[in-house]
Protein backbone atom coordinates (compact mmCIF):
# COMPACT_ATOMS: atom_id res chain seq x y z
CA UNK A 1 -72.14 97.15 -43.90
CA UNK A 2 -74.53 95.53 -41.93
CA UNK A 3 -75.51 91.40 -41.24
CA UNK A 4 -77.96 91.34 -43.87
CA UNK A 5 -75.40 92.83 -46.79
CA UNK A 6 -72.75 89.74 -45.05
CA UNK A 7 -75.80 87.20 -45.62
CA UNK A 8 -76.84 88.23 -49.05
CA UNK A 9 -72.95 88.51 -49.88
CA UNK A 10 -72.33 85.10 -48.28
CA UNK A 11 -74.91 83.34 -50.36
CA UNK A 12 -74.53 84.59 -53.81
CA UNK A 13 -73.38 82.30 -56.53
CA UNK A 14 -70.15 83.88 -57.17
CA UNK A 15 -68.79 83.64 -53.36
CA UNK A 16 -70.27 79.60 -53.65
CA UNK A 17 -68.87 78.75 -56.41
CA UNK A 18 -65.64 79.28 -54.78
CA UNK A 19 -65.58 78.33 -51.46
CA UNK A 20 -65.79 74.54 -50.62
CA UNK A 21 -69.21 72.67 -49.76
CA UNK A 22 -69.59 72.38 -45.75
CA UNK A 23 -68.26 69.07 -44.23
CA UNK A 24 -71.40 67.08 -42.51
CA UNK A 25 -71.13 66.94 -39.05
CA UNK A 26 -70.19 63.92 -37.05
CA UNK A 27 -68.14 62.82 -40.23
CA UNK A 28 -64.52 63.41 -39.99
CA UNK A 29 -61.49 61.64 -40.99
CA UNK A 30 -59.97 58.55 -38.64
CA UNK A 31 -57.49 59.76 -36.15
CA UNK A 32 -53.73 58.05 -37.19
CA UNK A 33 -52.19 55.78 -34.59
CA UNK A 34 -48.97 57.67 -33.23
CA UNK A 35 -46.17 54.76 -33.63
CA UNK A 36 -43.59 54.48 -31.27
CA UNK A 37 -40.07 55.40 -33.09
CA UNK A 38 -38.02 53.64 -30.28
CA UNK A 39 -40.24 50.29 -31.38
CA UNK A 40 -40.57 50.83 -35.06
CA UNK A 41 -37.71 50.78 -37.30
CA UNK A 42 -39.60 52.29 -40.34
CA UNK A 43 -40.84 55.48 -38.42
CA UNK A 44 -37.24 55.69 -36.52
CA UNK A 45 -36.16 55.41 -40.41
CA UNK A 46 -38.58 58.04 -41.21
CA UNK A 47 -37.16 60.45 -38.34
CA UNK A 48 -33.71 59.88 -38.59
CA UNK A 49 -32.91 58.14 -42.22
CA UNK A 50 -28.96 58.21 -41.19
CA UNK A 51 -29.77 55.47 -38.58
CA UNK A 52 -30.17 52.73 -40.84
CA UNK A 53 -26.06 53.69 -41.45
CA UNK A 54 -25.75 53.52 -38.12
CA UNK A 55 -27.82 50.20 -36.96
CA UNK A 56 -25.22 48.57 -39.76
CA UNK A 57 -22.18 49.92 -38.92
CA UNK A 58 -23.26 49.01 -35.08
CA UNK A 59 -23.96 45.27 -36.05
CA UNK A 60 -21.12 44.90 -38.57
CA UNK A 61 -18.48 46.00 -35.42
CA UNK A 62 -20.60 43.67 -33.23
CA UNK A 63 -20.25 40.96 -35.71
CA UNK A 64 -16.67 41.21 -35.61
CA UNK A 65 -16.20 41.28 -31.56
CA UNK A 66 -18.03 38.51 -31.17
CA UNK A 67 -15.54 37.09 -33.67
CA UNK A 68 -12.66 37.76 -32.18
CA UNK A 69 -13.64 36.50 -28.75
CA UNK A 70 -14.50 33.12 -30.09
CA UNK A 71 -10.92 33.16 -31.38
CA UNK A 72 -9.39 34.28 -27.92
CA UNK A 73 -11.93 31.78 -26.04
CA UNK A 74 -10.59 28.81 -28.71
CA UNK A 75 -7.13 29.88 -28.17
CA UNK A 76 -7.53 29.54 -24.09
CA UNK A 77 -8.99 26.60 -24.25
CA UNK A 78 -6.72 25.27 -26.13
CA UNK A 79 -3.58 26.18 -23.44
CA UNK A 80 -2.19 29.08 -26.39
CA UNK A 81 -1.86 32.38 -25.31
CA UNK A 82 -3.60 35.02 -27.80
CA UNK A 83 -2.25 36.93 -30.30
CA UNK A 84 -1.91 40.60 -28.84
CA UNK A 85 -0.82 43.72 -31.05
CA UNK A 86 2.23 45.05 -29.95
CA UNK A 87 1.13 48.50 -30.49
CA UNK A 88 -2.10 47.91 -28.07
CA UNK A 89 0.09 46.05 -25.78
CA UNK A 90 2.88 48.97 -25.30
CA UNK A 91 -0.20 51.40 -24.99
CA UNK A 92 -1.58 49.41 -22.19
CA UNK A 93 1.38 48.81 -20.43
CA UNK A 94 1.83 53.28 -20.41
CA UNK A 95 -1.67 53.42 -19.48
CA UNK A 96 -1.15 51.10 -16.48
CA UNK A 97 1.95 52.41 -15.28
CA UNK A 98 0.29 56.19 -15.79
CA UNK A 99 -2.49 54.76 -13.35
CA UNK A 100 0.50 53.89 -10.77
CA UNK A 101 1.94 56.55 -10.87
CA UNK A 102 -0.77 58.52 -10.25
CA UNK A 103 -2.25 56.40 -7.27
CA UNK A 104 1.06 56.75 -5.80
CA UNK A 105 1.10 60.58 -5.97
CA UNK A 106 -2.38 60.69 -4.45
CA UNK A 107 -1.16 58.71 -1.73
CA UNK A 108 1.52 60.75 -1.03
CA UNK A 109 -0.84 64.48 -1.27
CA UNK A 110 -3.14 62.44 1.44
CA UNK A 111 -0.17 61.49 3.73
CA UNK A 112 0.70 65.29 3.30
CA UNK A 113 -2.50 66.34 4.50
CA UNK A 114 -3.26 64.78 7.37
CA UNK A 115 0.24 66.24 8.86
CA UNK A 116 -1.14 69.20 8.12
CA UNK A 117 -4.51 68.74 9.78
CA UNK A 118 -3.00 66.56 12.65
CA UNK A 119 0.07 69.08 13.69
């Protein structure tokens, strides 16, 4: 096959007829404006939809904080102590005295060691 069987193929009616007409040059569709997904909540939607679940939960629990601190705030300025759980309370206290503990068996591994390195 040679250029001039391409050509003649090329530019018979039943090859234009299918293909689509040439675009003009210099025309050509507007380039879209990339939008910033940490600064647009419809494309972060569009990314990730579970976020909008998330940005809800996130303000409902924030919601409720802030809540409960203006009760605790009302209730120290008023001279009463707050209202702690019990259950929270005993789990601090373990956590605490955990913390001691382990301070104080640090302390001891260090006094240890510097026998060792001064003997």
């Amino acid at each position: 096959m040679t250029n001039a069987d391409l050509a003649r193929l090329l530019s018979s009616d039943e090859i234009r007829s299918v293909i689509r007409p040439k675009i003009p040059q210099g025309i050509r569709p507007a380039a879209r404006i990339k939008k910033n997904p940490l600064k647009n909540l419809g494309v972060r939607i569009k990314l990730n939809p579970h976020h909008a679940v998330l940005a809800r939960k996130s303000a409902l629990t924030e919601e409720k904080q802030l809540k409960k601190k203006a009760e605790v705030l009302e209730q120290r300025r008023k001279g009463v102590k707050p209202k702690v759980d019990p259950k929270v309370a005993a789990e601090l206290a373990k956590k605490k005295k955990e913390r001691k503990a382990k301070a104080k068996d640090y302390k001891k591994k260090g006094a240890q060691f510097r026998k060792i390195l001064l003997a």
